[in-house]
C-alpha atoms as a PDB file:
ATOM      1  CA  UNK A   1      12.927  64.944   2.156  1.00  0.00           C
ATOM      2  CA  UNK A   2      11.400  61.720   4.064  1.00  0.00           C
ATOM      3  CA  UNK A   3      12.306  58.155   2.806  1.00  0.00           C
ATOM      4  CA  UNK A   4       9.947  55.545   1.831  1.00  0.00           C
ATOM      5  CA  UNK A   5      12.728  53.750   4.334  1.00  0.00           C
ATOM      6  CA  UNK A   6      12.054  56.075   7.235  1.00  0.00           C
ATOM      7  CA  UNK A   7       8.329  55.952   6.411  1.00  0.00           C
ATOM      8  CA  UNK A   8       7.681  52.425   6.454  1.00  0.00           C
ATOM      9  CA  UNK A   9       9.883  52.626   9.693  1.00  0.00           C
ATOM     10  CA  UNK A  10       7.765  54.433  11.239  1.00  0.00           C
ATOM     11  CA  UNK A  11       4.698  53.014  10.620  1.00  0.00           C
ATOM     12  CA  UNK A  12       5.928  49.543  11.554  1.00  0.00           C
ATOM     13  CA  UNK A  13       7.030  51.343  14.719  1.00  0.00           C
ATOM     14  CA  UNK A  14       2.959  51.830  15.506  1.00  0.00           C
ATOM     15  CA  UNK A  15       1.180  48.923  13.299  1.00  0.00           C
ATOM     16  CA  UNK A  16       0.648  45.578  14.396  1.00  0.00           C
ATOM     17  CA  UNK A  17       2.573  43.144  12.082  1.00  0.00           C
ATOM     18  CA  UNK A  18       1.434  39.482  12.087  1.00  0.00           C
ATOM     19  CA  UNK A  19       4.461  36.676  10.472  1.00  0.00           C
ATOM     20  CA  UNK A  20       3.238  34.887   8.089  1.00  0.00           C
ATOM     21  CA  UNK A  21       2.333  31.732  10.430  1.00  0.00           C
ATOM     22  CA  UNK A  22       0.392  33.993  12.650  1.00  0.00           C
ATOM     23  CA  UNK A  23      -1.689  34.698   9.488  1.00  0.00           C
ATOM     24  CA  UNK A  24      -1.875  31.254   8.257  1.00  0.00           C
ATOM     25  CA  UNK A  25      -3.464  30.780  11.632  1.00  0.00           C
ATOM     26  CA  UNK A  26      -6.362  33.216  11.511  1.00  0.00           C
ATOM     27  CA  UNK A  27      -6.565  32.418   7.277  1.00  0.00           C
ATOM     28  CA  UNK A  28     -10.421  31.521   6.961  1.00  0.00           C
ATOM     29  CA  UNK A  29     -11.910  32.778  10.489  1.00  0.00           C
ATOM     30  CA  UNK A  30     -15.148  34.253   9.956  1.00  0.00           C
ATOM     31  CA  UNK A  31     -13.686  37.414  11.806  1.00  0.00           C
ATOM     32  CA  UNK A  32     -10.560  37.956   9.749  1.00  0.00           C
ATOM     33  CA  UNK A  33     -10.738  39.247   6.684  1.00  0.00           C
ATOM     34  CA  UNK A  34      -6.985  39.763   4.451  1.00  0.00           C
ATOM     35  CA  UNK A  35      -6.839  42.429   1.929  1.00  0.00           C
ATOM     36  CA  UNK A  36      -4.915  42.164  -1.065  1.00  0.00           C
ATOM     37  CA  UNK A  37      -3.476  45.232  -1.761  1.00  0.00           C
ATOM     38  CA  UNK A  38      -0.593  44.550  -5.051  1.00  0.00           C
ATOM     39  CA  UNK A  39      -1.874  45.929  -8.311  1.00  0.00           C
ATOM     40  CA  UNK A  40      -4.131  43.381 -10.529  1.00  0.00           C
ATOM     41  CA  UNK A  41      -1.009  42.743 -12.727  1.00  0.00           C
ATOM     42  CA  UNK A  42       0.912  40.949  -9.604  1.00  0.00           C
ATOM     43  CA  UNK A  43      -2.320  39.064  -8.690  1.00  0.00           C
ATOM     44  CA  UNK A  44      -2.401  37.778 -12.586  1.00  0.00           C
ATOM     45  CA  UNK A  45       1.453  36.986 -12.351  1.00  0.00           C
ATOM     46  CA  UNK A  46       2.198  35.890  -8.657  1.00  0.00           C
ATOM     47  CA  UNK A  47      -1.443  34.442  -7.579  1.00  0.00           C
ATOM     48  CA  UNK A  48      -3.763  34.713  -4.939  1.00  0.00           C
ATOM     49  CA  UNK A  49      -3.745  34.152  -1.343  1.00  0.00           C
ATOM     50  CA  UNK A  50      -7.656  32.420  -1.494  1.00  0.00           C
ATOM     51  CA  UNK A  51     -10.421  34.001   0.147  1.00  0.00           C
ATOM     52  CA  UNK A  52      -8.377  37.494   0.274  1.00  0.00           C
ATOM     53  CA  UNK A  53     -10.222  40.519  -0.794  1.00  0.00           C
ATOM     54  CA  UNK A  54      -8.522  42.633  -3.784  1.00  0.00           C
ATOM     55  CA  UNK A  55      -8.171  46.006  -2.937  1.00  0.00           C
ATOM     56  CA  UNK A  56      -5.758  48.207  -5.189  1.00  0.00           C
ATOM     57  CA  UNK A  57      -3.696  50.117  -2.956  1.00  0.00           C
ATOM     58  CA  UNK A  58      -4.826  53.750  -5.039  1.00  0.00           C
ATOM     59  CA  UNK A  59      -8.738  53.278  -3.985  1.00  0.00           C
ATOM     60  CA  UNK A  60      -8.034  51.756  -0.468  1.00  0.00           C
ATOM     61  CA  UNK A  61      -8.838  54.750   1.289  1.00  0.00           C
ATOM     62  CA  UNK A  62     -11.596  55.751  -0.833  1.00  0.00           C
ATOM     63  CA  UNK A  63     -13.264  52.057  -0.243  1.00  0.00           C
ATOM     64  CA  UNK A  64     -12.751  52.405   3.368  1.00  0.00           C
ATOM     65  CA  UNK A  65     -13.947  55.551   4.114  1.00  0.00           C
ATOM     66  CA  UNK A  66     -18.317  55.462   4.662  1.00  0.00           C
ATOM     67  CA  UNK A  67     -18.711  59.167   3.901  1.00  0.00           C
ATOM     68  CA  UNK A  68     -16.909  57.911   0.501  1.00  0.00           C
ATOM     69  CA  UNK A  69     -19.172  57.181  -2.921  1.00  0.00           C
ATOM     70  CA  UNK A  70     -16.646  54.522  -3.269  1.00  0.00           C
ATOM     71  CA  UNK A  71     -16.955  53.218  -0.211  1.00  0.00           C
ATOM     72  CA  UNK A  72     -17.237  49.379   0.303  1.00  0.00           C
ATOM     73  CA  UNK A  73     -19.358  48.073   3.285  1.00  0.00           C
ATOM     74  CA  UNK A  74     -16.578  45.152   3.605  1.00  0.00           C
ATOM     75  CA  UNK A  75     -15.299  47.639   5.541  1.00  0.00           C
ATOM     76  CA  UNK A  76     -17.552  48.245   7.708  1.00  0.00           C
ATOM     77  CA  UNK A  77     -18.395  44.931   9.357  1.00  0.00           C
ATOM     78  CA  UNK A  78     -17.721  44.844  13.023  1.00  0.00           C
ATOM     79  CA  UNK A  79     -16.065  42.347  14.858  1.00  0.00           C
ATOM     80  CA  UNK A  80     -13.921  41.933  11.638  1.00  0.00           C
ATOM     81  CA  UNK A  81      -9.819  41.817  12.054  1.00  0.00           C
ATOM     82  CA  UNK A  82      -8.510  42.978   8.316  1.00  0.00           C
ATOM     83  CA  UNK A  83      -4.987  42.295   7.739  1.00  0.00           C
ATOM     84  CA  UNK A  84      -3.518  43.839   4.524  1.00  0.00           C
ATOM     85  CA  UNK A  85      -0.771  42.210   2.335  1.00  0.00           C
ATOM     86  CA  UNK A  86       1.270  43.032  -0.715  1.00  0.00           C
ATOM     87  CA  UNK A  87       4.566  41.557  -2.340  1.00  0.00           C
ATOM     88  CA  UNK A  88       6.773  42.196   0.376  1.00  0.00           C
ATOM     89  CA  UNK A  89       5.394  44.190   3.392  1.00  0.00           C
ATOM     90  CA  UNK A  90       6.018  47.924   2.119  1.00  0.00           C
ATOM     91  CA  UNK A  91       3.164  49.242   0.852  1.00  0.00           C
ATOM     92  CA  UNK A  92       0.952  47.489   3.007  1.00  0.00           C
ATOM     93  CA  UNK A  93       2.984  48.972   6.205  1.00  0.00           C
ATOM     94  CA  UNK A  94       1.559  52.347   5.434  1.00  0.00           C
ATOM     95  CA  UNK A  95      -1.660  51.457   3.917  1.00  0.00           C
ATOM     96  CA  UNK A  96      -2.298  49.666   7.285  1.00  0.00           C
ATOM     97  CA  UNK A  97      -1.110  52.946   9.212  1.00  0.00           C
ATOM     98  CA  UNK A  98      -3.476  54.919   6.829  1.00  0.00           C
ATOM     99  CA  UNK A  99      -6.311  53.027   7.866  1.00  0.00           C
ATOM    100  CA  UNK A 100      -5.115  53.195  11.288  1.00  0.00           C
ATOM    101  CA  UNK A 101      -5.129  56.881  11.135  1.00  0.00           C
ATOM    102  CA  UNK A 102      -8.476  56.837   9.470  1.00  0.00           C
ATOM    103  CA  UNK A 103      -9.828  54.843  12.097  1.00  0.00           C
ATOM    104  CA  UNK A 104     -10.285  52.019  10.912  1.00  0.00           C
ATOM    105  CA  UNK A 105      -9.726  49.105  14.110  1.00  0.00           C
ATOM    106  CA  UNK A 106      -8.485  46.275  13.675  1.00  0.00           C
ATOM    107  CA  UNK A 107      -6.163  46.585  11.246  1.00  0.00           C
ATOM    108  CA  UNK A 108      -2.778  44.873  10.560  1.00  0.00           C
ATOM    109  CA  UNK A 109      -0.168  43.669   7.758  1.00  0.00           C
ATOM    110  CA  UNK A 110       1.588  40.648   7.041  1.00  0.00           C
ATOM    111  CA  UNK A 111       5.872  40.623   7.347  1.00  0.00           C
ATOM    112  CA  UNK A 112       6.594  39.822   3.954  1.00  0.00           C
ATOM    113  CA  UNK A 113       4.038  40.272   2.091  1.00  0.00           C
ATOM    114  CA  UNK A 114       2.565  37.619  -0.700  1.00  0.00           C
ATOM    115  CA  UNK A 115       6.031  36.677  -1.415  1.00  0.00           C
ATOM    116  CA  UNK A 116       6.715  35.472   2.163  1.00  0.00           C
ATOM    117  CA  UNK A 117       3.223  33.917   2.215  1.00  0.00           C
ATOM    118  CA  UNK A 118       3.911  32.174  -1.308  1.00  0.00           C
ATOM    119  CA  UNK A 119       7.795  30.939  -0.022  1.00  0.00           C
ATOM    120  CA  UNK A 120       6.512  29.278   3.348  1.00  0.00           C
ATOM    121  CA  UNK A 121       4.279  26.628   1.013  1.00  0.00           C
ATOM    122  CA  UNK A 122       0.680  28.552   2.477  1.00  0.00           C
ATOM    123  CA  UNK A 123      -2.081  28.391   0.358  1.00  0.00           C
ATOM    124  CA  UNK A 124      -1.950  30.046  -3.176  1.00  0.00           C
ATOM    125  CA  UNK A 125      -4.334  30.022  -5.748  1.00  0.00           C
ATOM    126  CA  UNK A 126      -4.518  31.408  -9.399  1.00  0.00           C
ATOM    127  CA  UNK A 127      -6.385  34.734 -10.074  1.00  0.00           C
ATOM    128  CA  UNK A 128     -10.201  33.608 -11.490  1.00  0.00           C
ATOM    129  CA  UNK A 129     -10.361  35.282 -14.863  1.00  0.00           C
ATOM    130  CA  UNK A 130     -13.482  37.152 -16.056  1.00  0.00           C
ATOM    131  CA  UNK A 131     -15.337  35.762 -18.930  1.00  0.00           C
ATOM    132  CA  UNK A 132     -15.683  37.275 -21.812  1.00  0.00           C
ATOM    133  CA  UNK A 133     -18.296  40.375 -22.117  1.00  0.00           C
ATOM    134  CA  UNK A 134     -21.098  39.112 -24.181  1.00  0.00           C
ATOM    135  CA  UNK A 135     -21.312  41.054 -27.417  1.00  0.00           C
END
């Protein structure tokens, strides 16, 4: 049996991986585009990184892919640089080698994660809460 260890190793082994002051750099460039991968129960407990896009890391490929009914044209915008996050670097190491194998250009992760992000002082904002439905 594989490791999540050995798995993550090798995907960082073939991903690009930006630190988290490389990312602060490109944060807000019209070209760039993060992606928020952590579950919507971190995002209410932890925060947000602003202007990140919330993808849940179980319909990432589904949202990516055009030939899906799912699919989001976010991902489809060319020129565009999308660097995926979640708490520490894990998950978003092989979500960024999915895409990679899927195709998907111009695709990258952030060493560390939100937690990383969150302990160097870069921008963090609270999740926006929905309003109530109206009844």
């Amino acid at each position: 049996m594989r490791t999540v260890k050995s798995m993550v190793d090798e995907a960082m082994a073939t991903i690009t991986t930006y630190s988290v002051d490389q990312a602060r750099e490109m944060h807000g460039r019209d070209d760039v585009q993060l992606i928020d991968i952590r579950d919507v129960r971190e995002l209410e407990r932890e925060g947000v990184i602003p202007g990140a896009f919330h993808a849940p890391r179980g319909m990432l490929e589904f949202w990516v892919d055009p030939d899906s009914p799912y699919h989001k044209p976010l991902f489809a915008r060319p020129h565009t640089r999308y660097v995926l996050f979640c708490a520490a670097g894990w998950r978003s190491a092989l979500a960024t080698k999915t895409l990679q194998d899927m195709g998907l250009e111009n695709v990258a992760h952030i060493e560390g994660g939100f937690k990383a992000w969150k302990s160097a002082g870069a921008p963090v904002a609270e999740k926006a809460k929905k309003p109530p439905k109206a009844g």
